[in-house]
N, C-alpha and C. Protein backbone atom coordinates (compact mmCIF):
# COMPACT_ATOMS: atom_id res chain seq x y z
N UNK A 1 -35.16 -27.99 25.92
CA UNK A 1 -33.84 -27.42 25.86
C UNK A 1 -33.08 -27.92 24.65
N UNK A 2 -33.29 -29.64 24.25
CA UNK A 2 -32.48 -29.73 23.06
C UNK A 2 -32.79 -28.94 21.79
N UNK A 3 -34.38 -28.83 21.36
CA UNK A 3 -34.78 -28.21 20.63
C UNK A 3 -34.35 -27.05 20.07
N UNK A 4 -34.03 -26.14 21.60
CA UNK A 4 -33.30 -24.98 21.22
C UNK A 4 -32.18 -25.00 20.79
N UNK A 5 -31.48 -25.97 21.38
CA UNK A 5 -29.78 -26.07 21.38
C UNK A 5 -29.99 -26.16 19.79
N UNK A 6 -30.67 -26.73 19.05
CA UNK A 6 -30.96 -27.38 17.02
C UNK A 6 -31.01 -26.32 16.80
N UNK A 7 -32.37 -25.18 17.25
CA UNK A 7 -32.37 -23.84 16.59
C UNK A 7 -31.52 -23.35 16.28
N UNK A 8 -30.56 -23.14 17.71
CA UNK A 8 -29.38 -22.02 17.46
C UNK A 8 -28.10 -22.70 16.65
N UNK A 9 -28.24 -23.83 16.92
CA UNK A 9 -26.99 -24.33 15.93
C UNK A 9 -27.91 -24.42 14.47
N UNK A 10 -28.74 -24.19 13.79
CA UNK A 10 -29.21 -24.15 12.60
C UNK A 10 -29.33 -23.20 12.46
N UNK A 11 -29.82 -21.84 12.89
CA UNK A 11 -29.51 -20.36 13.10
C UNK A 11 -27.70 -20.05 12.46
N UNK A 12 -26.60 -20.55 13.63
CA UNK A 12 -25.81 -20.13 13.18
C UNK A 12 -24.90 -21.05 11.89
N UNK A 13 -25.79 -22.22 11.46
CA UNK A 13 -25.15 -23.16 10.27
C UNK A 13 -25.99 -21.41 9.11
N UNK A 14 -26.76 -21.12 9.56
CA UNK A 14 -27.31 -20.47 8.19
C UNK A 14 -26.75 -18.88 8.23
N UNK A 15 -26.08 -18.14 8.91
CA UNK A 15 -25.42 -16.97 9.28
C UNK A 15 -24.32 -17.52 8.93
N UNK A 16 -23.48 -18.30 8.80
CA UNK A 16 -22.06 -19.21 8.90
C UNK A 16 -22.07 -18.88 6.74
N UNK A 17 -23.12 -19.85 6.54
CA UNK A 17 -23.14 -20.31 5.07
C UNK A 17 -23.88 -18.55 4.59
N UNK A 18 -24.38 -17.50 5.49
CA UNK A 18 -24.66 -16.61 4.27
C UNK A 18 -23.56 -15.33 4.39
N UNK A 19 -22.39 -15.54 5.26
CA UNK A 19 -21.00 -15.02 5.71
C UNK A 19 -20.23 -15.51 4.27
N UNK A 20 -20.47 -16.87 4.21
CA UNK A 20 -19.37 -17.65 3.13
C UNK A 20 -20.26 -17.20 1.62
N UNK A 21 -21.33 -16.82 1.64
CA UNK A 21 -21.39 -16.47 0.39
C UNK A 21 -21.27 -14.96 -0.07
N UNK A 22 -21.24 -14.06 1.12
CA UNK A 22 -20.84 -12.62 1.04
C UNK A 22 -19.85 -12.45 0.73
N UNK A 23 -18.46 -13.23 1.50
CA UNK A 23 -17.27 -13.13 0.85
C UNK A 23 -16.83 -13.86 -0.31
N UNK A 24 -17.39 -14.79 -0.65
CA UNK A 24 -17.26 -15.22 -2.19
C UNK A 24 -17.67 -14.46 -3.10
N UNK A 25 -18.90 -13.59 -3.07
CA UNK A 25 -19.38 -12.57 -3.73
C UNK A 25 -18.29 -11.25 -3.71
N UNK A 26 -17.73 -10.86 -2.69
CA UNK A 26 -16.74 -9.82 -2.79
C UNK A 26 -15.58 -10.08 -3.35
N UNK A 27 -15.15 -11.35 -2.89
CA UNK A 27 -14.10 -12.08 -3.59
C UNK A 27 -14.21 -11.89 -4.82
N UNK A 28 -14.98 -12.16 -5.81
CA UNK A 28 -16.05 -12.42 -7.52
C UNK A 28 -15.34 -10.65 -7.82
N UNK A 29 -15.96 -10.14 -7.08
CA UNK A 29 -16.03 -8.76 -7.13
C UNK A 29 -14.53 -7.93 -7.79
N UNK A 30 -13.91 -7.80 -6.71
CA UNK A 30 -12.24 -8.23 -6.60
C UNK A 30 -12.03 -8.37 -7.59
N UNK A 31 -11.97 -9.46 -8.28
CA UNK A 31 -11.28 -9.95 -9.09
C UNK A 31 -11.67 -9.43 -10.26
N UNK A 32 -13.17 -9.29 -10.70
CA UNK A 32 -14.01 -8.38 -11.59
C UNK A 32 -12.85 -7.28 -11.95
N UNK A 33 -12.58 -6.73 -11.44
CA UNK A 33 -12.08 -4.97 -11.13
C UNK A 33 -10.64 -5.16 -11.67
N UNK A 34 -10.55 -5.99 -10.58
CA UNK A 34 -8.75 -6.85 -11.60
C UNK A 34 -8.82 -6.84 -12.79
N UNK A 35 -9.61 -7.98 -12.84
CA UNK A 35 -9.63 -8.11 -14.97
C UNK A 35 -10.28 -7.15 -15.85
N UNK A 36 -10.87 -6.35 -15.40
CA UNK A 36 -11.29 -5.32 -16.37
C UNK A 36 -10.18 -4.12 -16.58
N UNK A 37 -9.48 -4.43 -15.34
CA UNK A 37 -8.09 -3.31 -15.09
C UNK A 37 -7.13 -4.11 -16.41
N UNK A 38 -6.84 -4.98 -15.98
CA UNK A 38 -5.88 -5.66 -17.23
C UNK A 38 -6.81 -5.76 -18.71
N UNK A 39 -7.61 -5.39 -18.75
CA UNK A 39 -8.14 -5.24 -20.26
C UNK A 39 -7.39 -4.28 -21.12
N UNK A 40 -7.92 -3.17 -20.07
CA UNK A 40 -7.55 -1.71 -20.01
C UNK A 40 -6.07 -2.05 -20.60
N UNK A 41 -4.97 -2.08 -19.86
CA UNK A 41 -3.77 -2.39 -19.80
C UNK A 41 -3.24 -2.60 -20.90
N UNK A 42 -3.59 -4.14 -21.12
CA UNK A 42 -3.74 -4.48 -22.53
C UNK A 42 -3.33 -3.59 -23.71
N UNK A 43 -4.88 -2.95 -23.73
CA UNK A 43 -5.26 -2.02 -25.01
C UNK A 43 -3.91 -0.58 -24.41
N UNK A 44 -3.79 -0.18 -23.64
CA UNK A 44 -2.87 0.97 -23.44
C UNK A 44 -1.58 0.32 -24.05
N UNK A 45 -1.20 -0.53 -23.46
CA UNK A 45 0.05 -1.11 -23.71
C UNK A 45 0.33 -1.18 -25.36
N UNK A 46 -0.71 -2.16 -26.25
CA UNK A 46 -0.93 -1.50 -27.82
C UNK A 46 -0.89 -0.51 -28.29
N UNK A 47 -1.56 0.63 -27.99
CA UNK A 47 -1.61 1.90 -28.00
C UNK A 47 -0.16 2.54 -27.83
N UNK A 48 0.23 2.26 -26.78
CA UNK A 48 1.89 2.90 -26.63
C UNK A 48 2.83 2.62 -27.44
N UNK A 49 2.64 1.11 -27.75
CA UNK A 49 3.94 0.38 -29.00
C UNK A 49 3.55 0.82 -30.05
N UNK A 50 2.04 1.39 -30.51
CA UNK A 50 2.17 2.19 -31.59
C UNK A 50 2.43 3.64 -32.02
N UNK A 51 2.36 4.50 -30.96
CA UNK A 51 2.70 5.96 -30.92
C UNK A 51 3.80 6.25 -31.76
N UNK A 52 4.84 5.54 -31.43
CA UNK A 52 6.37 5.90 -31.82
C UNK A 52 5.93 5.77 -32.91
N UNK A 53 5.90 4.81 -33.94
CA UNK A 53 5.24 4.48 -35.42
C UNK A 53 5.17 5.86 -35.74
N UNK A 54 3.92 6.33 -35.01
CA UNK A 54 2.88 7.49 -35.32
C UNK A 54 3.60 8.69 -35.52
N UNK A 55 4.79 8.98 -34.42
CA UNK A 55 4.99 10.36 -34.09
C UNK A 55 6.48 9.90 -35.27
N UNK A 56 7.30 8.98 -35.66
CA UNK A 56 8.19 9.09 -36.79
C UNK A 56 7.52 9.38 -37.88
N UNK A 57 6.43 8.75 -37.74
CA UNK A 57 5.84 8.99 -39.53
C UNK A 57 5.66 10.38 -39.84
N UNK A 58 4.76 11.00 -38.98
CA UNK A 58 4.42 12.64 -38.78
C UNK A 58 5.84 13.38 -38.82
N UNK A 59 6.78 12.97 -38.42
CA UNK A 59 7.91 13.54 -38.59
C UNK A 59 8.68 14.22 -39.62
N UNK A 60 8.43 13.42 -40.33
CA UNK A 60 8.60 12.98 -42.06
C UNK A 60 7.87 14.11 -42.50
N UNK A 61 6.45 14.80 -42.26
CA UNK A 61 5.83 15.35 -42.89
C UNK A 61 5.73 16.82 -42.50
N UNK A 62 5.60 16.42 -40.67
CA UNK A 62 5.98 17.97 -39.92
C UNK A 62 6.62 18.60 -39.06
N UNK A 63 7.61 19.07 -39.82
CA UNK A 63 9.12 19.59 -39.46
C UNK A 63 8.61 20.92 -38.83
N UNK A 64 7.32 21.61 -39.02
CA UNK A 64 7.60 22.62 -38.38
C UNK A 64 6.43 22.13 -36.78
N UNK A 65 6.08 21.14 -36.47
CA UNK A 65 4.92 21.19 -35.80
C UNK A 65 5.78 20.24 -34.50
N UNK A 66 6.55 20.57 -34.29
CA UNK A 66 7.40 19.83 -33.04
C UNK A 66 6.97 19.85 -31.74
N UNK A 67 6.49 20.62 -31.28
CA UNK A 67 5.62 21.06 -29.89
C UNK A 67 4.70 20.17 -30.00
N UNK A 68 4.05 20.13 -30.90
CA UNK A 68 2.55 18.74 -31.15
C UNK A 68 3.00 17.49 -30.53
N UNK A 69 3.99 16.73 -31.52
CA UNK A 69 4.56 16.09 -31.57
C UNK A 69 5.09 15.72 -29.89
N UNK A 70 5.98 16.33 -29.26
CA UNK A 70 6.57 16.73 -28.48
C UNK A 70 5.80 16.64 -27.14
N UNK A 71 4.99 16.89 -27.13
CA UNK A 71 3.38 17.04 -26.44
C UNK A 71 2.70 15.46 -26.73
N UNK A 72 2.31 14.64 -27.63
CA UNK A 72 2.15 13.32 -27.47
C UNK A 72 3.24 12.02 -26.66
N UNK A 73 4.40 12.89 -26.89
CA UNK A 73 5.66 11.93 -26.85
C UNK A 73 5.53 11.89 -24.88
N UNK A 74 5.60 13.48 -24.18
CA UNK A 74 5.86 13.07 -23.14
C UNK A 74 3.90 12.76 -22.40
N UNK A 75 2.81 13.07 -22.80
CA UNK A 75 2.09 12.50 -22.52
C UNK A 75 1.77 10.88 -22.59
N UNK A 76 2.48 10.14 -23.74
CA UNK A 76 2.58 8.34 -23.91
C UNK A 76 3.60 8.55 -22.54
N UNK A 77 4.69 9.34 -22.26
CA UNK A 77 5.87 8.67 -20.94
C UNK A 77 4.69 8.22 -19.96
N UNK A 78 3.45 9.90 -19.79
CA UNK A 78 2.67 10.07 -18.35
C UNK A 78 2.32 8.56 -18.07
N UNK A 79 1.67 8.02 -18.96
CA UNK A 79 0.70 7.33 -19.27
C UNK A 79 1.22 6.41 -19.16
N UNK A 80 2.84 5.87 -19.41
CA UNK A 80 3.32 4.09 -19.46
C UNK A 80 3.88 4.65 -17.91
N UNK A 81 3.94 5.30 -17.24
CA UNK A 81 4.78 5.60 -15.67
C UNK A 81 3.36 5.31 -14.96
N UNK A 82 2.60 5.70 -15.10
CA UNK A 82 0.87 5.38 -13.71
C UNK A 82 0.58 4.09 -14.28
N UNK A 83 0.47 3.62 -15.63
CA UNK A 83 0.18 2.43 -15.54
C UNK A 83 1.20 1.21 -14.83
N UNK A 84 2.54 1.66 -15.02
CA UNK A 84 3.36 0.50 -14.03
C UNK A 84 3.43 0.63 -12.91
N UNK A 85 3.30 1.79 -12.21
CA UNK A 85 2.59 2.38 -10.44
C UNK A 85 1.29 1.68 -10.18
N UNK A 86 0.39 1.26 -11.58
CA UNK A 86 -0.85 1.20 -11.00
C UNK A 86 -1.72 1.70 -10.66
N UNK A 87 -1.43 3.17 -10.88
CA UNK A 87 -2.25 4.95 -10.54
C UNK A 87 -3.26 4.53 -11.31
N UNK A 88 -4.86 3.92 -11.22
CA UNK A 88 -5.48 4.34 -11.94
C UNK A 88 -5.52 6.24 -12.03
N UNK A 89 -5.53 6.65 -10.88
CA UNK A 89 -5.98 8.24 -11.44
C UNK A 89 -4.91 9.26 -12.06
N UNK A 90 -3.25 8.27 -12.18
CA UNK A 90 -2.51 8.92 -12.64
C UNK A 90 -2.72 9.00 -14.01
N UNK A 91 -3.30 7.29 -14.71
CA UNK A 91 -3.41 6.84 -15.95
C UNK A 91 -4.35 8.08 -16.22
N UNK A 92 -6.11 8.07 -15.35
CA UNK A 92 -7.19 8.83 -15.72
C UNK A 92 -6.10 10.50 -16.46
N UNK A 93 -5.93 11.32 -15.61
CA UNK A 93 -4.55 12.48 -15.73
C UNK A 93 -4.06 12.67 -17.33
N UNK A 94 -3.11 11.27 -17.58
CA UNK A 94 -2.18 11.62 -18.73
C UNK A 94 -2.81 10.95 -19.58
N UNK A 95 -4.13 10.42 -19.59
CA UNK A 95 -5.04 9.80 -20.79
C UNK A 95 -5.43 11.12 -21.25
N UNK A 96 -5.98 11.69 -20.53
CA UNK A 96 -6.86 13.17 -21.06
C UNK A 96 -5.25 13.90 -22.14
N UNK A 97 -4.25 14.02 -21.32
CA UNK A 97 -3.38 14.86 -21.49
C UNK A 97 -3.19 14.44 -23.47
N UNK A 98 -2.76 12.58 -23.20
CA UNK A 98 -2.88 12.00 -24.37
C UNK A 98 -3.68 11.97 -25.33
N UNK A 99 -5.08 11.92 -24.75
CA UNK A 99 -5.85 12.22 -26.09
C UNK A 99 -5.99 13.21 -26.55
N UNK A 100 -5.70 14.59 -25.48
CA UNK A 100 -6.01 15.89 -26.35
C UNK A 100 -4.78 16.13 -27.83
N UNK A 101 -2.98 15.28 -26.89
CA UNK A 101 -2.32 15.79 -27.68
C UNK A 101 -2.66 14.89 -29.22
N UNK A 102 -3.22 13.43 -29.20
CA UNK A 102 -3.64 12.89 -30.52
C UNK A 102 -4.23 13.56 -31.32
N UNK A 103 -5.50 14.16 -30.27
CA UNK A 103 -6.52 15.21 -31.31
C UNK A 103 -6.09 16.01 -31.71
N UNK A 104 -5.18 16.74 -31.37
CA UNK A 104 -4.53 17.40 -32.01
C UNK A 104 -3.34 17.72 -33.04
N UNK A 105 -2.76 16.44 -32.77
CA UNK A 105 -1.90 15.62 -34.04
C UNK A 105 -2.66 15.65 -35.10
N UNK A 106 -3.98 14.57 -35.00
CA UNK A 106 -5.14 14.34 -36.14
C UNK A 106 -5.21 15.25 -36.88
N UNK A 107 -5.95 16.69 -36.30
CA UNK A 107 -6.01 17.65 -36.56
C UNK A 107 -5.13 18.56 -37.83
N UNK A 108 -3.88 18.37 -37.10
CA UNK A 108 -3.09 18.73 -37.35
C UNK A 108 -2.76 18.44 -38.84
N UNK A 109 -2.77 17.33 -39.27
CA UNK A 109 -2.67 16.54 -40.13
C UNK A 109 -3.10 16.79 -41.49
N UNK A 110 -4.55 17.31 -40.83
CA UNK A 110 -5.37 18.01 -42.14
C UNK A 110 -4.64 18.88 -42.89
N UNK A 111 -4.01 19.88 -42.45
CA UNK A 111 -3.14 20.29 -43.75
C UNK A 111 -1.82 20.13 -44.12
N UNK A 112 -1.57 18.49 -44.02
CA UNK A 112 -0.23 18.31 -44.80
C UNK A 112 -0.94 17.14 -45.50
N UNK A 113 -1.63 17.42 -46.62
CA UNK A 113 -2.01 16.51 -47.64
C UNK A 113 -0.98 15.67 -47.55
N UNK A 114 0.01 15.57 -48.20
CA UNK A 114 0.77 14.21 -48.71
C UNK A 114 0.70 13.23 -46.93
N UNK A 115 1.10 13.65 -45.86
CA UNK A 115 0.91 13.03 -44.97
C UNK A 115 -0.31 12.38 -44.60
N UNK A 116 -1.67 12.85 -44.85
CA UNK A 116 -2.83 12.18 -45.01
C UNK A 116 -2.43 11.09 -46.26
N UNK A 117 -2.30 11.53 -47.00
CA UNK A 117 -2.06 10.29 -48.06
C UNK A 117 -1.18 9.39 -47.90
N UNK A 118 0.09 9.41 -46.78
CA UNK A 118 1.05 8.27 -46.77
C UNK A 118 -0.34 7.07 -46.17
N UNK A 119 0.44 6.35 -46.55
CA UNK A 119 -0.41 4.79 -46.21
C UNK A 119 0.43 4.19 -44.80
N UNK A 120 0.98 4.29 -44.13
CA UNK A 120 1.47 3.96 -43.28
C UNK A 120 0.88 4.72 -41.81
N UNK A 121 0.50 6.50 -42.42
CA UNK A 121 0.10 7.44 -41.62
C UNK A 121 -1.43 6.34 -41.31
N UNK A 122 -2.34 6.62 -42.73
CA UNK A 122 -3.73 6.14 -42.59
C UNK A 122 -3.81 4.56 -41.73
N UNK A 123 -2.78 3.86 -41.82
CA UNK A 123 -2.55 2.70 -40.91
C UNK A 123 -2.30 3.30 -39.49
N UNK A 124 -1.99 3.35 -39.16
CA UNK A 124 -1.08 4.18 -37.89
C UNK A 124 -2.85 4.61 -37.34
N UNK A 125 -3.29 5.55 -37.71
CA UNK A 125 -4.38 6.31 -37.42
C UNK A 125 -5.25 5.53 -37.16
N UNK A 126 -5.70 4.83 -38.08
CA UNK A 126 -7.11 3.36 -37.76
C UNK A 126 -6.65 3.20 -37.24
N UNK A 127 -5.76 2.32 -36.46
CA UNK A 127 -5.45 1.32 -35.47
C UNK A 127 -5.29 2.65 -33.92
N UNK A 128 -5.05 3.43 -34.15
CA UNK A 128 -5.13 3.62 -32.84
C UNK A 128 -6.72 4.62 -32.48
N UNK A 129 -7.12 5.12 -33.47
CA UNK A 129 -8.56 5.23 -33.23
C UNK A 129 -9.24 3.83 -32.37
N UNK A 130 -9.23 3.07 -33.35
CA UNK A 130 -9.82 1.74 -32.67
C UNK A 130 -9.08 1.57 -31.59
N UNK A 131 -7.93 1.32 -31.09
CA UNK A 131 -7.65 1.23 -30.03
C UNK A 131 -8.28 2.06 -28.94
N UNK A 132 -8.34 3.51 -29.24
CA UNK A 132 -9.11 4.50 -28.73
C UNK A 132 -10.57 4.10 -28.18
N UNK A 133 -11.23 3.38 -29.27
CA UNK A 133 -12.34 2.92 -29.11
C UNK A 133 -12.90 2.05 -28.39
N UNK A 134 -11.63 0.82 -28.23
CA UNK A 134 -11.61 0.00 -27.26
C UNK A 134 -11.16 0.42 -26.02
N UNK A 135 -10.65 1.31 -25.95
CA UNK A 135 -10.24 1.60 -24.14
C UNK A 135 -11.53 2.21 -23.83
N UNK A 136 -12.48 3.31 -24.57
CA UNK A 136 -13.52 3.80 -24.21
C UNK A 136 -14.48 2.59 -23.69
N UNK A 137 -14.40 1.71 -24.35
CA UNK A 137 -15.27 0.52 -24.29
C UNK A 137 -14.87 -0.07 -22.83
N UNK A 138 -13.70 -0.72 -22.96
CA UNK A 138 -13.46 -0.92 -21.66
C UNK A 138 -13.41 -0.56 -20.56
N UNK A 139 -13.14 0.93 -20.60
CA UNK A 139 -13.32 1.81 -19.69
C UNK A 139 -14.69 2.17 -18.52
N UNK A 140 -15.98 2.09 -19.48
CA UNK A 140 -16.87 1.50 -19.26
C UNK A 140 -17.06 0.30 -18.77
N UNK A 141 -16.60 -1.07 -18.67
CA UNK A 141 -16.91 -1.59 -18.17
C UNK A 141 -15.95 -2.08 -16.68
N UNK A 142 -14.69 -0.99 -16.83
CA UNK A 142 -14.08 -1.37 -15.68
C UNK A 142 -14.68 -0.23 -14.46
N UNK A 143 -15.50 0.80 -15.38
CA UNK A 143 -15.91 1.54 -13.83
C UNK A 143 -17.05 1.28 -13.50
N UNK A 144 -18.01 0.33 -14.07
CA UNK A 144 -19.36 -0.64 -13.74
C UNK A 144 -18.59 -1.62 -12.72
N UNK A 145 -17.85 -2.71 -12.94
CA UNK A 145 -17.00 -3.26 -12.09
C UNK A 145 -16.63 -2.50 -10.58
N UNK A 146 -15.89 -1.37 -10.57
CA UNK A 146 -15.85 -0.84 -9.48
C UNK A 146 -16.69 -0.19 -9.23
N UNK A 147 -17.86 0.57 -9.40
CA UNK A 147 -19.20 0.62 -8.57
C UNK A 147 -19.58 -0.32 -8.29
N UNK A 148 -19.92 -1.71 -8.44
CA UNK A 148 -20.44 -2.73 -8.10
C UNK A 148 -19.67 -3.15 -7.20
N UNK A 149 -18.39 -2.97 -7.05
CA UNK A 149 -17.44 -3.04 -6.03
C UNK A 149 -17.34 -2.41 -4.47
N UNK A 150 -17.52 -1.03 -5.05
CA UNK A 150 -17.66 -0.08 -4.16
C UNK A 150 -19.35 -0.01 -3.51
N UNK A 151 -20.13 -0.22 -4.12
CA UNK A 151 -21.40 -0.44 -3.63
C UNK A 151 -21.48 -1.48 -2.23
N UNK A 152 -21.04 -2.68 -3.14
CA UNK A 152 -21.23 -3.49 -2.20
C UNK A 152 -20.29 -3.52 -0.81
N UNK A 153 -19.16 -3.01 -1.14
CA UNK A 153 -18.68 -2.73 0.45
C UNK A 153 -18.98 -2.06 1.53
N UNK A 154 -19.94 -1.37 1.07
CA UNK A 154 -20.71 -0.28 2.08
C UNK A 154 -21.69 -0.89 2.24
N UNK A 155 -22.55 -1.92 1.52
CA UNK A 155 -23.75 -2.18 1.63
C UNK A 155 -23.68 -3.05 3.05
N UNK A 156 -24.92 -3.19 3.96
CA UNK A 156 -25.27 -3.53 4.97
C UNK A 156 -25.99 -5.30 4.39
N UNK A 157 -25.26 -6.18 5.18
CA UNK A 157 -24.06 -6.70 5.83
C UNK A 157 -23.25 -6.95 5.38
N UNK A 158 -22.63 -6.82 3.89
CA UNK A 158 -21.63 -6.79 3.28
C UNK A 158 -20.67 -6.38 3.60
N UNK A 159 -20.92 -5.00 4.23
CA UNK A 159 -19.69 -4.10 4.98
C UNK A 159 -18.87 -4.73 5.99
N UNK A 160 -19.84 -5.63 6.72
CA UNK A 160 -18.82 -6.12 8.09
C UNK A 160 -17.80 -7.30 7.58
N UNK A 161 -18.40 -8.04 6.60
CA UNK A 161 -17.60 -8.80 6.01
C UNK A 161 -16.44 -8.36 5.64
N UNK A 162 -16.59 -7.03 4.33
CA UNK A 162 -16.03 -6.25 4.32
C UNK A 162 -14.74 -6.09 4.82
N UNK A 163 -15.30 -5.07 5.64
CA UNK A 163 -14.70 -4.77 6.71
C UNK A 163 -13.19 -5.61 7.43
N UNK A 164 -14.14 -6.53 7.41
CA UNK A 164 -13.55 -8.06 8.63
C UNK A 164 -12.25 -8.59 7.73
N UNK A 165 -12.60 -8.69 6.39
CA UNK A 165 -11.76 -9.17 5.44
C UNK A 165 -10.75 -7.98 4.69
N UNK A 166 -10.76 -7.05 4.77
CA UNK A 166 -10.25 -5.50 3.78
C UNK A 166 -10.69 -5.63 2.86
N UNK A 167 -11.19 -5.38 2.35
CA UNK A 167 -12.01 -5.50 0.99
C UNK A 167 -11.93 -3.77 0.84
N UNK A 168 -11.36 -3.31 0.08
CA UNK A 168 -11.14 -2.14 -0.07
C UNK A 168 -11.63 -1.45 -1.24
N UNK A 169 -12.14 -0.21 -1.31
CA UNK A 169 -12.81 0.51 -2.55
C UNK A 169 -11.40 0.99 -3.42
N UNK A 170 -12.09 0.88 -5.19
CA UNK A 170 -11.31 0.41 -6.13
C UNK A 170 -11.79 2.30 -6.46
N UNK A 171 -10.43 2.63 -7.45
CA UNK A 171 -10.39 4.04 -8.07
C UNK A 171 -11.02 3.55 -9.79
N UNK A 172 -12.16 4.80 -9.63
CA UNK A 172 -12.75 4.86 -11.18
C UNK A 172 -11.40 5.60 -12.32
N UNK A 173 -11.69 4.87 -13.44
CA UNK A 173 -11.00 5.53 -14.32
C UNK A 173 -11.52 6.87 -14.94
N UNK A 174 -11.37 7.79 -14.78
CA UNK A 174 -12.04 9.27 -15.24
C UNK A 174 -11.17 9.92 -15.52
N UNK A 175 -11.13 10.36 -16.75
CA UNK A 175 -10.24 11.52 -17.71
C UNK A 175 -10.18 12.86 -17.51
N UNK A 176 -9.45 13.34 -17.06
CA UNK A 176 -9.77 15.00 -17.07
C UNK A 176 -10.31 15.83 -17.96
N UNK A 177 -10.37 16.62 -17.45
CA UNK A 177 -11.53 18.31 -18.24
C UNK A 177 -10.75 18.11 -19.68
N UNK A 178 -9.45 17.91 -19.72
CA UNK A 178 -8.89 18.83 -21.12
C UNK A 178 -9.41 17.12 -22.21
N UNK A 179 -9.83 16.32 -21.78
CA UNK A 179 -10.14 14.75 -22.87
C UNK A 179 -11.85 15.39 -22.82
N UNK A 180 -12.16 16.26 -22.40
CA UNK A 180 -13.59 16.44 -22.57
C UNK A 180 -13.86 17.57 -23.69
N UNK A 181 -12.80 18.97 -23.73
CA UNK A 181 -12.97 19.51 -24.18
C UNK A 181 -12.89 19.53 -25.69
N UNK A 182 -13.09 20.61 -26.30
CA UNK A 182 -12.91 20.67 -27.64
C UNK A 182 -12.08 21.34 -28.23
N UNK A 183 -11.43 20.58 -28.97
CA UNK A 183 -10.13 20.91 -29.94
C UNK A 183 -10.26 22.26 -30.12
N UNK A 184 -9.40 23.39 -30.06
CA UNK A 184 -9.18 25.09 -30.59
C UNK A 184 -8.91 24.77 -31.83
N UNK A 185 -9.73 24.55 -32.93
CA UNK A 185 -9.50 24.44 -34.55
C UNK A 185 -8.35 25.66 -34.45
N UNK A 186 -8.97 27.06 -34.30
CA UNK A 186 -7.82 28.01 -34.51
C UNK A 186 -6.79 28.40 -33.77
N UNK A 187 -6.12 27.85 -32.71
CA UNK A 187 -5.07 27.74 -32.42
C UNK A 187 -4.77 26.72 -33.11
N UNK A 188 -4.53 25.58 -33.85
CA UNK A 188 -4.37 24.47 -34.28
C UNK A 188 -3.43 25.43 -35.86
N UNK A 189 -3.98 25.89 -36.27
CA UNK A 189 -3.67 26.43 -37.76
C UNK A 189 -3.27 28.07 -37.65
N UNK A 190 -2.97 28.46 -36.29
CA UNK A 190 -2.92 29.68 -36.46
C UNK A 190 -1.08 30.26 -36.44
């Protein structure tokens, strides 16, 4: 009888200690998703303090292209309002909305020579390309983070832990149809 009584208390010392490492692992997890979210953030937050820059300079050059313009201005609002809500899928929404209206600024751009040539424009532009580049980047690795997130809360016995603890599934960052599509060159110049 004592024998058994050892089993089951060594049985449940080892169910006990592989409980405490499931939720340390979700815990890990968690927090993963967090900090890849504030990467993100980060780089948006840069991105936004430079727009204004962007859309005065263009100003300067295109007096007749105000709708463009106009069209980046309240897509940066979409975009700084879900990020202080915390919407990832509001951010996903007015990112698309935002990058189409950039691409199309860019675009735009092409035919006001002297504005390609200001040096402040060509500053303005690198830096938020790259910024561009880095949210893509990050972006990527904050929705690896939440699959690995979301995986494991469903996964069997993870789930009851889960479960037991709220461990709740995290929203992917995904851009809408119009950040996929392709620029109308000829509406652009028409």
């Amino acid at each position: 009888m004592e024998i058994a009584l050892w089993v089951m208390l060594g049985m449940l010392v080892i169910v006990l200690i592989y409980a405490i490492i499931i939720y340390n692992n979700l815990v890990a997890l968690k927090h993963q998703v967090s900090q890849a979210w504030a990467n993100i953030d980060v780089l948006l937050k840069q991105r936004h303090d430079e727009l204004p820059k962007l859309v005065e300079t263009c100003k300067q050059y295109m007096g007749y292209e105000q709708e463009t313009l106009k069209q980046v201005i309240e897509a940066r609002s979409a975009v700084a309002a879900a990020r202080e809500k915390g919407d990832v899928e509001g951010v996903g929404s007015a990112e698309g909305q935002l990058r189409l209206g950039l691409g199309n600024l860019f675009a735009l751009a092409e035919s006001y020579p002297e504005l390609k040539a200001n040096e402040s424009f060509q500053h303005l532009q690198a830096r938020i390309t790259g910024l561009e580049d880095s949210i893509a980047d990050r972006r990527e690795f904050y929705n690896a983070a939440v699959n690995n997130n979301n995986v494991r809360i469903e996964q069997f016995p993870d789930v009851i832990i889960a479960r037991r603890f709220h461990f709740g599934p995290a929203d992917l960052l995904e851009f809408g149809e119009a950040e996929k599509a392709d620029v109308d060159m000829k509406q652009l110049f028409s």
